[in-house]
N, C-alpha and C. Protein backbone atom coordinates (compact mmCIF):
# COMPACT_ATOMS: atom_id res chain seq x y z
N UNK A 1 -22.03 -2.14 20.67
CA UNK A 1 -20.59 -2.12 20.83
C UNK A 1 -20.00 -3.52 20.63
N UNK A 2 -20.76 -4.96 21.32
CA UNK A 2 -20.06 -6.09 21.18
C UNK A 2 -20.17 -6.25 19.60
N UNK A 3 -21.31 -5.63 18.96
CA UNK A 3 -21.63 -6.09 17.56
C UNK A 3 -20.11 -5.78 16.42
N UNK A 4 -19.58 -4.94 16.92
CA UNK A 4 -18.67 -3.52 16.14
C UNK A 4 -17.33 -4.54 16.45
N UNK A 5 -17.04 -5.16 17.26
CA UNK A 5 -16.17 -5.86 18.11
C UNK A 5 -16.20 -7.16 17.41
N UNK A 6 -16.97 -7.82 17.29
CA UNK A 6 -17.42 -9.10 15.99
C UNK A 6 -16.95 -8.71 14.65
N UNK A 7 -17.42 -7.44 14.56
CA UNK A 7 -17.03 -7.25 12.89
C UNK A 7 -15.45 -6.97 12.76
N UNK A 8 -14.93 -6.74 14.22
CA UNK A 8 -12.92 -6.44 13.60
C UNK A 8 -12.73 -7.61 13.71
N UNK A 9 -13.08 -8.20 14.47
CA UNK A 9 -12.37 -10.05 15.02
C UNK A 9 -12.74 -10.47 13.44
N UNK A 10 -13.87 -10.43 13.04
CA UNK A 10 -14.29 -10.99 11.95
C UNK A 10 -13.11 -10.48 10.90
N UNK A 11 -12.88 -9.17 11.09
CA UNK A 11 -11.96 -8.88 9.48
C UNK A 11 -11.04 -9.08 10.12
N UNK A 12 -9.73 -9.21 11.13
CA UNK A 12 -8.74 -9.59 11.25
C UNK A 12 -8.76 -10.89 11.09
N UNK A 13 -9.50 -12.21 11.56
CA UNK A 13 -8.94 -13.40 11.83
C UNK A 13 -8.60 -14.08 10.54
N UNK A 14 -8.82 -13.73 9.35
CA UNK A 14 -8.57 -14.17 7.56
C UNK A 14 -6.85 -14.27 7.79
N UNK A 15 -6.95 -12.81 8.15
CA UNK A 15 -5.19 -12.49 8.07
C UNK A 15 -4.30 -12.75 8.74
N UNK A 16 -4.66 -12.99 10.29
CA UNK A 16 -4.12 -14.04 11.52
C UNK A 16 -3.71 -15.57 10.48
N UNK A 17 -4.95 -16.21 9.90
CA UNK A 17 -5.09 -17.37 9.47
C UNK A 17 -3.92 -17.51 8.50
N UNK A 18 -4.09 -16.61 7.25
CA UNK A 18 -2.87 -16.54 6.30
C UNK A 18 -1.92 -16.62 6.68
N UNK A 19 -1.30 -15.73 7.80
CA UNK A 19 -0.05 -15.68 8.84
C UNK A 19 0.44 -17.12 8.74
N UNK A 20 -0.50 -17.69 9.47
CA UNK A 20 -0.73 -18.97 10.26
C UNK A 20 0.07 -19.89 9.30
N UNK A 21 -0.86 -19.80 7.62
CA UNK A 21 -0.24 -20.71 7.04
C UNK A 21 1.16 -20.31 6.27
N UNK A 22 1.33 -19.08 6.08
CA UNK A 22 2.74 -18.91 5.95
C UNK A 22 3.99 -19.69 6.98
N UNK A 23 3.07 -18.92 8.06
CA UNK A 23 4.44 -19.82 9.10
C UNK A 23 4.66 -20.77 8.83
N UNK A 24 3.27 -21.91 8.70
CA UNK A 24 3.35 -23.48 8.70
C UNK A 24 4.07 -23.58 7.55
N UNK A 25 4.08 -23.03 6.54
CA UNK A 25 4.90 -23.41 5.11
C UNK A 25 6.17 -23.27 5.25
N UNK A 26 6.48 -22.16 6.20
CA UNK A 26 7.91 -21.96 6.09
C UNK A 26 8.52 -23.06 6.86
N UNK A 27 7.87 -23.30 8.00
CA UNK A 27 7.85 -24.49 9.47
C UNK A 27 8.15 -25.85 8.67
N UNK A 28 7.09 -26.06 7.95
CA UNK A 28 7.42 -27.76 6.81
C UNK A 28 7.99 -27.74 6.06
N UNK A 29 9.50 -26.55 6.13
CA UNK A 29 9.90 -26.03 5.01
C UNK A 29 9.41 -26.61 3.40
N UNK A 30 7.93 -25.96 3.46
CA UNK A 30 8.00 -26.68 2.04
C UNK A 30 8.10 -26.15 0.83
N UNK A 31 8.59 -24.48 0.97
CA UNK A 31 9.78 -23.56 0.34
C UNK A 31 10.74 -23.09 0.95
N UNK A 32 11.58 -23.63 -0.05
CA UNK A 32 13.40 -23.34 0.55
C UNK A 32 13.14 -21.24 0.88
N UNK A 33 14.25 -21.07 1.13
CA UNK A 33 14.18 -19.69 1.20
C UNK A 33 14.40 -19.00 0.54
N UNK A 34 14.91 -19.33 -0.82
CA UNK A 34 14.91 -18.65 -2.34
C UNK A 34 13.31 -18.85 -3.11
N UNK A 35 12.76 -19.90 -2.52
CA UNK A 35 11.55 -19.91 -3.35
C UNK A 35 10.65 -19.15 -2.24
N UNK A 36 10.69 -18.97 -1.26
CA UNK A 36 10.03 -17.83 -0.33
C UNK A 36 10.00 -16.33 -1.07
N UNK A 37 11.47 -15.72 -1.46
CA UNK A 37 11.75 -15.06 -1.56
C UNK A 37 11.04 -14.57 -3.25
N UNK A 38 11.33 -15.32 -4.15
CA UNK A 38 10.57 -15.63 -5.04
C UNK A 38 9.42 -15.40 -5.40
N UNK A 39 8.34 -16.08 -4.35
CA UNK A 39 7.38 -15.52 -4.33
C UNK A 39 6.44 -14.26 -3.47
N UNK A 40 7.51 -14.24 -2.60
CA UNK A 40 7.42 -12.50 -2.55
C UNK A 40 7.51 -11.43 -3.43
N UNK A 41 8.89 -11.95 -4.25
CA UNK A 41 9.25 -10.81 -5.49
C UNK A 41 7.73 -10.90 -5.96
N UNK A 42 7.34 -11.90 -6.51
CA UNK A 42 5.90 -12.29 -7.34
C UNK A 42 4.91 -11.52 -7.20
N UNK A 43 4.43 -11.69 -5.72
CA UNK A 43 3.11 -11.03 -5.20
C UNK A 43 3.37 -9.61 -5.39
N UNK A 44 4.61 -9.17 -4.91
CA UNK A 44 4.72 -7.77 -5.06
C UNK A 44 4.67 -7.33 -6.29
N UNK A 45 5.45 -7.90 -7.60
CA UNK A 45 5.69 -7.57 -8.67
C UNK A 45 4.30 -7.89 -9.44
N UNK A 46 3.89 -8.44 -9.78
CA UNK A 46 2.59 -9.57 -10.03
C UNK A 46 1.18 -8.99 -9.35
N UNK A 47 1.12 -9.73 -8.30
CA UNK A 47 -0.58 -9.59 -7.87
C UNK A 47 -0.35 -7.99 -7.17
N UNK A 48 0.21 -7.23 -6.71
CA UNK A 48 -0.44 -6.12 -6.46
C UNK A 48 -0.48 -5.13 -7.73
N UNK A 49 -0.16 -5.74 -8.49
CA UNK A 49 -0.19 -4.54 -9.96
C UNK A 49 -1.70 -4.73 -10.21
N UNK A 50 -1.87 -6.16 -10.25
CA UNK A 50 -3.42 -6.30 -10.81
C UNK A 50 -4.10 -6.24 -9.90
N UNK A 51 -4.07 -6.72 -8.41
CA UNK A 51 -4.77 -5.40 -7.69
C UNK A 51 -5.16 -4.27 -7.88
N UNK A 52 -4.35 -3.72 -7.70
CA UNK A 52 -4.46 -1.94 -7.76
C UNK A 52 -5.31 -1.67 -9.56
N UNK A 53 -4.78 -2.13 -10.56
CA UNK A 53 -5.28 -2.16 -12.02
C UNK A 53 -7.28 -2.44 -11.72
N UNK A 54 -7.01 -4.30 -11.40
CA UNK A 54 -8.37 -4.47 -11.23
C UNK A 54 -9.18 -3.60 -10.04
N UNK A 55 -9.26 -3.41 -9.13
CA UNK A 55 -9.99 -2.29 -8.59
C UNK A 55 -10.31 -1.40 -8.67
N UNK A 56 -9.37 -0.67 -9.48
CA UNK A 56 -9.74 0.95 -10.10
C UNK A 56 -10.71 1.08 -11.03
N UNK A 57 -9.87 0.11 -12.42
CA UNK A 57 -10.62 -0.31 -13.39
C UNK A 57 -12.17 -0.46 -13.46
N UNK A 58 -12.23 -1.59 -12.24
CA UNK A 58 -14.38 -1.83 -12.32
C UNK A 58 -14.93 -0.67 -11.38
N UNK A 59 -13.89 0.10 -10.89
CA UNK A 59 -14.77 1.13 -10.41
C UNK A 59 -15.41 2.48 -10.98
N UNK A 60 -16.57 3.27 -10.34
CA UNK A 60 -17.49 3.92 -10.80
C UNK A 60 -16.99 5.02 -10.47
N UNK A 61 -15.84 5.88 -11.44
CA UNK A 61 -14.71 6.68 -11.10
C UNK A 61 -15.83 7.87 -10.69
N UNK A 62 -16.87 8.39 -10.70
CA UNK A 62 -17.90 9.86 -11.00
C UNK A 62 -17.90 9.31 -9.31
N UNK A 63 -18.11 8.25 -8.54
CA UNK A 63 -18.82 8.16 -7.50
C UNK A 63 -17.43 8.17 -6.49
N UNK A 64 -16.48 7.57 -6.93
CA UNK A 64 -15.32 7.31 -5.44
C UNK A 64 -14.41 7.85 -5.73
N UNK A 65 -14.10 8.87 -6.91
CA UNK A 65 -13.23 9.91 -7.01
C UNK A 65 -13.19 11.16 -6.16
N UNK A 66 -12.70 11.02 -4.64
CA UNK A 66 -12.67 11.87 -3.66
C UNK A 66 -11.05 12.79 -3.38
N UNK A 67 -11.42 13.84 -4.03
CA UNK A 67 -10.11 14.89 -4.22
C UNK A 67 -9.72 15.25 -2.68
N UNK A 68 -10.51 15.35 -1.79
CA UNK A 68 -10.63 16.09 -0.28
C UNK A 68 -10.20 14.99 0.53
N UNK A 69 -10.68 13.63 0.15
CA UNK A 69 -10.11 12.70 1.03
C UNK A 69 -8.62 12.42 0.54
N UNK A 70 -8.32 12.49 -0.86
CA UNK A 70 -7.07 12.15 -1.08
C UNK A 70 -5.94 13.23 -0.55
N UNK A 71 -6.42 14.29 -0.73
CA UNK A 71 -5.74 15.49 0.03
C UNK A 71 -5.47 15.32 1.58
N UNK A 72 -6.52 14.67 2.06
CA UNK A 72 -6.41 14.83 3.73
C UNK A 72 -5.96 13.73 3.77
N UNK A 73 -5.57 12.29 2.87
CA UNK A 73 -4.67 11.49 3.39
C UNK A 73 -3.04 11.73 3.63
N UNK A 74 -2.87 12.46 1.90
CA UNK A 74 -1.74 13.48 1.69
C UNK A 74 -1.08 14.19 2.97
N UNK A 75 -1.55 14.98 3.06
CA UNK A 75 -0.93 16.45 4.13
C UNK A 75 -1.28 15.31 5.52
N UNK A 76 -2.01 14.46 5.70
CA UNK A 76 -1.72 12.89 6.95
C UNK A 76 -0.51 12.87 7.21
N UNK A 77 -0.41 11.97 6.12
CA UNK A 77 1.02 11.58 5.85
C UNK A 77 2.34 12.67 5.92
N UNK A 78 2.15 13.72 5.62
CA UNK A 78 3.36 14.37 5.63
C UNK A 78 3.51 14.66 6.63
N UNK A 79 2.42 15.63 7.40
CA UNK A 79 2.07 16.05 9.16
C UNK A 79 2.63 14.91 10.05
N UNK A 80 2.87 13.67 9.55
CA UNK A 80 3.39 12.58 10.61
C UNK A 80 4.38 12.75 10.63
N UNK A 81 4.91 12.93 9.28
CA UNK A 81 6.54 12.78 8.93
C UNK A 81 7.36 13.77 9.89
N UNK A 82 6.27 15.03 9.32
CA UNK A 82 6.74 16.28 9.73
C UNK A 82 6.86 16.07 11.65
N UNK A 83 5.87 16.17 11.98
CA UNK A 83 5.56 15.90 13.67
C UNK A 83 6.42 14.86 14.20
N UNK A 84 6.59 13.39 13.61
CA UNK A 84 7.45 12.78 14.04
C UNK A 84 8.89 12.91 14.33
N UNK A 85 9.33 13.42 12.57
CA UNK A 85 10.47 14.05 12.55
C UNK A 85 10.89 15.03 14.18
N UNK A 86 10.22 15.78 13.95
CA UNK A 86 10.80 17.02 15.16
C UNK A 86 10.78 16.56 16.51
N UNK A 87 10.09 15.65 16.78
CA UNK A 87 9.95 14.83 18.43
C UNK A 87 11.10 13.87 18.25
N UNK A 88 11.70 12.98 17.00
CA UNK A 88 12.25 11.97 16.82
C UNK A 88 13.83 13.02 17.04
N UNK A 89 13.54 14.00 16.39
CA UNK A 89 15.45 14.36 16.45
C UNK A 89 15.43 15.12 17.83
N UNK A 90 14.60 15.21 18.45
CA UNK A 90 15.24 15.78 20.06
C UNK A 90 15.32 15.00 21.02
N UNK A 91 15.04 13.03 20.83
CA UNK A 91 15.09 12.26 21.85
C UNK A 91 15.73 11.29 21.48
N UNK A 92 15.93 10.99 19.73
CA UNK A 92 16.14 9.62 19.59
C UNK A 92 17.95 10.09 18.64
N UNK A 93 18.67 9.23 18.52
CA UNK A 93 19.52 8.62 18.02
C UNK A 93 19.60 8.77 16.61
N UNK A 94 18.68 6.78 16.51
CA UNK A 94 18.60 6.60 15.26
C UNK A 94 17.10 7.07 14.22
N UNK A 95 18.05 8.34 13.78
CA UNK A 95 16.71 9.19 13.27
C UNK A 95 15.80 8.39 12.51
N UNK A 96 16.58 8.58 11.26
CA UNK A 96 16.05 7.91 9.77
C UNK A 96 14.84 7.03 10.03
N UNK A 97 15.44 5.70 10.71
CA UNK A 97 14.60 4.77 10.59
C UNK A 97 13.69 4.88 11.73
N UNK A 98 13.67 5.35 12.72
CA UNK A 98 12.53 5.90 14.03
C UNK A 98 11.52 6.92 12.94
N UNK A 99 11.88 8.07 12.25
CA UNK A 99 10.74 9.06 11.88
C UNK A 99 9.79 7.92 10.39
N UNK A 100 10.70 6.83 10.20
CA UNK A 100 9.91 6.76 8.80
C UNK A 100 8.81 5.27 9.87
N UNK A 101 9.44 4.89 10.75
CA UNK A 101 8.19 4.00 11.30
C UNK A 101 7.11 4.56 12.02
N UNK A 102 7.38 6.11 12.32
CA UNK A 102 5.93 6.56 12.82
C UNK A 102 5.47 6.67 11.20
N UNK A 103 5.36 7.39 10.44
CA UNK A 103 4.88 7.70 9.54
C UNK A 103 4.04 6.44 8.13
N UNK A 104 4.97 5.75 8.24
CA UNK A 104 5.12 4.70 6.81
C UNK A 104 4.28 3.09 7.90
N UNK A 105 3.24 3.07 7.24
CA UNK A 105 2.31 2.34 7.78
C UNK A 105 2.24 0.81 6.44
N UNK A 106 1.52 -0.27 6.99
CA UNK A 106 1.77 -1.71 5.96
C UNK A 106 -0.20 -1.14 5.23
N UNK A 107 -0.64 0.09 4.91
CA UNK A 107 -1.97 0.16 4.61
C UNK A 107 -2.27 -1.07 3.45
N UNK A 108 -1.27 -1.18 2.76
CA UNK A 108 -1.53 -2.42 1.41
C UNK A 108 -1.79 -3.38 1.55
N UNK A 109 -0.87 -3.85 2.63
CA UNK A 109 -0.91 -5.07 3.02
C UNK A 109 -2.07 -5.52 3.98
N UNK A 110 -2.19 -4.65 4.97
CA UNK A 110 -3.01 -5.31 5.66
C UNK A 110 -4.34 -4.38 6.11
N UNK A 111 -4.66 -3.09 5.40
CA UNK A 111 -5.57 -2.09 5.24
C UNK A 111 -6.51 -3.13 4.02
N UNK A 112 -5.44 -2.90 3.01
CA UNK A 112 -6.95 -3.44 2.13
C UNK A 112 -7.83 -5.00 2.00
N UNK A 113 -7.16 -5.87 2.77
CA UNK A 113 -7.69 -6.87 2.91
C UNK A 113 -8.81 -6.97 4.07
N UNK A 114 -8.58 -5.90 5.45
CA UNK A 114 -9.18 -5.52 6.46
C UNK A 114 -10.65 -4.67 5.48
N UNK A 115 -10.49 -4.11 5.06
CA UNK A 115 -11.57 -2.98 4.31
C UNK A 115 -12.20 -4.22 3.57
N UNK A 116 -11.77 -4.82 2.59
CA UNK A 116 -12.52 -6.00 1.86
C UNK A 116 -13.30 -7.31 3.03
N UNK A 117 -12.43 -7.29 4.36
CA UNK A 117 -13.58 -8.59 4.75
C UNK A 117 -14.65 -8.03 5.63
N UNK A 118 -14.50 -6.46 5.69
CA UNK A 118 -15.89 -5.54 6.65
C UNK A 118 -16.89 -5.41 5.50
N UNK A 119 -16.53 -4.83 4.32
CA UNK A 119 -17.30 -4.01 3.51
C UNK A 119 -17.54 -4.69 2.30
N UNK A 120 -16.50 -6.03 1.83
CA UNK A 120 -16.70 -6.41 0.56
C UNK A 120 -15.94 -5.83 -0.37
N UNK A 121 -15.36 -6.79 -1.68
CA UNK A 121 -14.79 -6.41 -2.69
C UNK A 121 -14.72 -5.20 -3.29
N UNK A 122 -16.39 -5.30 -3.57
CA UNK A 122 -16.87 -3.83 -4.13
C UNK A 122 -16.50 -2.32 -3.09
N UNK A 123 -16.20 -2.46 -2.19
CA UNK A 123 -15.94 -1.04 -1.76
C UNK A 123 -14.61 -1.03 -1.33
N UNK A 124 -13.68 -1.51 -2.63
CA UNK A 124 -12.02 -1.18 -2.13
C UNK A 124 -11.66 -0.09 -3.32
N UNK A 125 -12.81 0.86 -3.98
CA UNK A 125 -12.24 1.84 -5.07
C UNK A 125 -11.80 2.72 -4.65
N UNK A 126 -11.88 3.01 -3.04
CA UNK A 126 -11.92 4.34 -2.92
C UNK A 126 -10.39 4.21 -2.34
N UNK A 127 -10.29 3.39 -1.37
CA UNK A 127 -8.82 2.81 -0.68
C UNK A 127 -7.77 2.38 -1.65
N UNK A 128 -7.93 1.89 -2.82
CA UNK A 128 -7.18 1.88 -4.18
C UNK A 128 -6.60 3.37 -4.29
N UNK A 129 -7.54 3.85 -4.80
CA UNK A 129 -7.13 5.15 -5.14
C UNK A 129 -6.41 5.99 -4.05
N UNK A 130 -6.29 5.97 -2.96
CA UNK A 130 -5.60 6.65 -1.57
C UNK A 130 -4.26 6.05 -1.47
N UNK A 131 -4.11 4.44 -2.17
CA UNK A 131 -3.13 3.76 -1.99
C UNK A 131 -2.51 4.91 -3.61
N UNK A 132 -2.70 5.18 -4.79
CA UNK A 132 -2.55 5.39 -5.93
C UNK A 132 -1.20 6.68 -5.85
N UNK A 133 -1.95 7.48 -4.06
CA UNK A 133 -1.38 9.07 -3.65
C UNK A 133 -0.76 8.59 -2.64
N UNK A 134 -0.67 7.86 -1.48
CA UNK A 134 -0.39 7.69 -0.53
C UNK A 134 1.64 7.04 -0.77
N UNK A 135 1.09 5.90 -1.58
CA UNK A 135 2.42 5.07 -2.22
C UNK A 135 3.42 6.09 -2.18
N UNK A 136 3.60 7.00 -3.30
CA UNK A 136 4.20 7.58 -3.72
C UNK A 136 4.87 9.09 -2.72
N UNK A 137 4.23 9.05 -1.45
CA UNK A 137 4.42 10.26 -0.91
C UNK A 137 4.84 9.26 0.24
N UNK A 138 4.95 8.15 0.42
CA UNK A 138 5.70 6.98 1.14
C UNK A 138 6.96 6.70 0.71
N UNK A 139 7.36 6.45 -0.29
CA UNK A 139 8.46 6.45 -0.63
C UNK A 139 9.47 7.81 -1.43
N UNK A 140 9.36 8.45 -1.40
CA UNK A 140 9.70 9.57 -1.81
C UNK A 140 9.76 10.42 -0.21
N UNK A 141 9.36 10.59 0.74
CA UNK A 141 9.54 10.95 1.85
C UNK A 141 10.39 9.91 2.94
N UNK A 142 10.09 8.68 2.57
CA UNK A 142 11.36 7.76 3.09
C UNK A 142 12.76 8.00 2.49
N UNK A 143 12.89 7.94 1.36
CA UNK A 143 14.19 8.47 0.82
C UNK A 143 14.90 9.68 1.23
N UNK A 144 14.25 10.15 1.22
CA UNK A 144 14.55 11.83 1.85
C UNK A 144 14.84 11.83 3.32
N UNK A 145 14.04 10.98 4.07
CA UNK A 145 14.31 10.93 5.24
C UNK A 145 15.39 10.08 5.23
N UNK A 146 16.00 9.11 5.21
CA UNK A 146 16.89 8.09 5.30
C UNK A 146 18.24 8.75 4.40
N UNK A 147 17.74 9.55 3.55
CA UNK A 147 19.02 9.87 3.12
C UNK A 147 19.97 10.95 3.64
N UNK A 148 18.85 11.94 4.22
CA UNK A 148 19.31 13.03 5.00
C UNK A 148 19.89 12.70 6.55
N UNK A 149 19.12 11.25 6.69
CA UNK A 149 20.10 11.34 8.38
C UNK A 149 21.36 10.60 8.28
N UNK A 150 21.52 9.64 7.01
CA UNK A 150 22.57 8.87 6.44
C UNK A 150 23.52 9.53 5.75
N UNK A 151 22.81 11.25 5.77
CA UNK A 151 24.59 11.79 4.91
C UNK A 151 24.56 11.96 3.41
N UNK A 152 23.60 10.87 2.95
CA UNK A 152 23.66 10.93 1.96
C UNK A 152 23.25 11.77 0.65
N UNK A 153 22.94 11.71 -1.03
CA UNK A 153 22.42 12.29 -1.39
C UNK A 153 21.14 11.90 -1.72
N UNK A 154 19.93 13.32 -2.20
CA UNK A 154 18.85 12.86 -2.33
C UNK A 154 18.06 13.66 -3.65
N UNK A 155 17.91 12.41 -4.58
CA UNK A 155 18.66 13.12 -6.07
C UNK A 155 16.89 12.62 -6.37
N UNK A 156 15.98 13.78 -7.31
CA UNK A 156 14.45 13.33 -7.10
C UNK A 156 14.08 12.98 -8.13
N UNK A 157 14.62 12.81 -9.27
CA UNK A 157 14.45 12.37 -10.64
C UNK A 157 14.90 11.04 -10.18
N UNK A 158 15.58 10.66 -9.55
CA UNK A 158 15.52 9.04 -9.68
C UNK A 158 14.90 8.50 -8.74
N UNK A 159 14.53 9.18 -7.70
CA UNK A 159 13.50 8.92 -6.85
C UNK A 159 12.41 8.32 -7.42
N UNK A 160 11.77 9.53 -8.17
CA UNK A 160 10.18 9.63 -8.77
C UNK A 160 10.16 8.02 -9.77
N UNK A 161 11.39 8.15 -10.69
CA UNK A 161 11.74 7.00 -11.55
C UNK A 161 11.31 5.68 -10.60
N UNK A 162 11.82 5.62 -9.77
CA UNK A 162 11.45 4.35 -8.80
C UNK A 162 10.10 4.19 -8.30
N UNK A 163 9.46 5.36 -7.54
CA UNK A 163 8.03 5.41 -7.87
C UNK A 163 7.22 5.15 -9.17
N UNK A 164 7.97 5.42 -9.84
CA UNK A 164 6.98 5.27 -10.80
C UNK A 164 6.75 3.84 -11.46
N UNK A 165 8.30 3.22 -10.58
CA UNK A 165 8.26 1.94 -11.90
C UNK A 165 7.70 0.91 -10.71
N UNK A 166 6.94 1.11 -9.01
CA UNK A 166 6.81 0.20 -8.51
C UNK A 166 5.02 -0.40 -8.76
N UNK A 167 4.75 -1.11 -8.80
CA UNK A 167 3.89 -2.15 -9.23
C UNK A 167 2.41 -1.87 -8.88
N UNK A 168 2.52 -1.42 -7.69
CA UNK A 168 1.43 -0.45 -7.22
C UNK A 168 0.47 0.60 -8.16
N UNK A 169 2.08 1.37 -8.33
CA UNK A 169 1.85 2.74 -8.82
C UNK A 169 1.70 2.33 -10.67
N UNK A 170 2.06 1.86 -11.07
CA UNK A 170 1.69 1.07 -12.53
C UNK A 170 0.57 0.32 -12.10
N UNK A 171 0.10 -0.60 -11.37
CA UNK A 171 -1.18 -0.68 -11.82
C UNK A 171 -2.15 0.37 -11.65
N UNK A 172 -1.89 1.09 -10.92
CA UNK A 172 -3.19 2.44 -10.49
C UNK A 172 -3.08 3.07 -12.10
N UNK A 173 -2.03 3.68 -12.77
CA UNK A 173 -2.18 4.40 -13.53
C UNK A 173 -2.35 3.43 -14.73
N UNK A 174 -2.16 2.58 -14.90
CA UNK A 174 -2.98 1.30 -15.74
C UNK A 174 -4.62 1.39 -15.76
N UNK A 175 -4.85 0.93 -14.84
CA UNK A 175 -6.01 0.95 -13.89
C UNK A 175 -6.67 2.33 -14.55
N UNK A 176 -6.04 2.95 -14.64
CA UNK A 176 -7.01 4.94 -14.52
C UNK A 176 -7.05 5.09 -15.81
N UNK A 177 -6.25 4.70 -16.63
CA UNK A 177 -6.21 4.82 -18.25
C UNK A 177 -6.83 3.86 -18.78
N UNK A 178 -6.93 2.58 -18.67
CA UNK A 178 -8.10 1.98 -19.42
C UNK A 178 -9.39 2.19 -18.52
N UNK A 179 -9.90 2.62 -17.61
CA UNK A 179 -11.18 3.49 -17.16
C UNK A 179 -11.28 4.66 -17.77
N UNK A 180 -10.61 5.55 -17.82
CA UNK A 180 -10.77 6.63 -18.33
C UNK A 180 -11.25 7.08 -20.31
N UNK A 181 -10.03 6.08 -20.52
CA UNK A 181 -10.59 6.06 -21.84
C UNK A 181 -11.74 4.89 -22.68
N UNK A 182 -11.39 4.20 -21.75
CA UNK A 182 -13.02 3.36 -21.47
C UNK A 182 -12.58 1.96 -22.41
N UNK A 183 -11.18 1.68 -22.39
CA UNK A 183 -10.53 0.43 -22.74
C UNK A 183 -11.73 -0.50 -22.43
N UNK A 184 -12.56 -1.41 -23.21
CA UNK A 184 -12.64 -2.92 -22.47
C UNK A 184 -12.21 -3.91 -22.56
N UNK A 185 -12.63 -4.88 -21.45
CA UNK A 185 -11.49 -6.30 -21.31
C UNK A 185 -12.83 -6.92 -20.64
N UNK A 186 -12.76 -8.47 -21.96
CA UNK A 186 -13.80 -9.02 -21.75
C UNK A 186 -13.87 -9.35 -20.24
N UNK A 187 -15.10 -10.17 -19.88
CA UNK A 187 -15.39 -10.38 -18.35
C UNK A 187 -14.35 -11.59 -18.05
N UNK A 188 -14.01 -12.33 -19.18
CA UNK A 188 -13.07 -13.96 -18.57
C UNK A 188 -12.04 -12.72 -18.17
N UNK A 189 -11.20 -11.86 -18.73
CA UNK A 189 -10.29 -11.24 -18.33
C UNK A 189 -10.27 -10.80 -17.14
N UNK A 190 -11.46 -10.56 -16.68
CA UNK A 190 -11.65 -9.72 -15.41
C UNK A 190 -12.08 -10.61 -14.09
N UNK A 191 -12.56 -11.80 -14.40
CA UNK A 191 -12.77 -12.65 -13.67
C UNK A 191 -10.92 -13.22 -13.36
């Protein structure tokens, strides 16, 4: 048990640390808050595309292509929405944003870096791919939720359009099409 207890301390404290030096950067302001912002757009726009791309890509699609797990992350996710939803509108107020924080979890952010410092690089194909289904049934159920307690409309062709064009979800299907059709990209590329 203490052993199991070593290995979370072990995969959280990377990401404590990063924290750490974000703060300190922001603390020595030694980015203004447009260049903060900046490189947020970046990482998001930028490194999680090739994330999601490079992980899929070197993976051994016959071995971590799991239809049953992606399903049971699926109907997860909705069952929260769903369950939350119905407890959230008989106690709370402010619907919208109460049902989408039980449900809508940071798994990208701080799932796959947790999975990479237990298990190693090599076993983030399968959590890629959960992120590939998960994304998309995250935002498309936030909209819906936020729009319906806001009144508003909730129009799904431009929904999906937005899914489709976020960075994530382009690199996965990047990612699945040069695996699939067996694109290569020399190793400097991949390094």
């Amino acid at each position: 048990m203490v052993s199991n207890l070593i290995v979370a301390i072990c995969a959280v404290i990377p990401l404590f640390f990063l924290m750490l030096v974000g703060f300190a950067v922001k603390k020595m302001r030694l980015l203004t808050e447009l260049e903060l912002a900046h490189v947020n757009r970046m990482v998001f726009k930028i490194f999680f595309f090739f994330m999601m791309f490079y992980n899929i890509y070197t993976t051994d699609l016959a071995e971590t292509f799991r239809p049953h797990l992606m399903l049971f992350g699926a109907v997860g996710v909705l069952a929260s929405a769903l369950i939350g939803g119905i407890i959230i509108c008989l106690i709370e107020k402010w619907r919208g944003a109460m049902i989408q924080a039980i449900f809508r979890s940071n798994f990208v952010i701080m799932g796959i870096p947790i999975i990479s410092n237990i298990f190693g690089d090599d076993q983030l194909a399968i959590p890629t791919m959960m992120i590939a289904i998960i994304v998309p049934i995250y935002n498309i159920v936030s909209v819906f939720i936020l729009e319906t307690f806001r009144g508003g409309h909730f129009y799904l062709p431009t929904i999906l359009l937005g899914v489709l064009k976020n960075p994530m979800i382009l690199g996965a299907i990047f990612g699945t099409l040069f695996l699939v059709l067996g694109i290569p990209l020399p190793k400097v590329i991949l390094k």
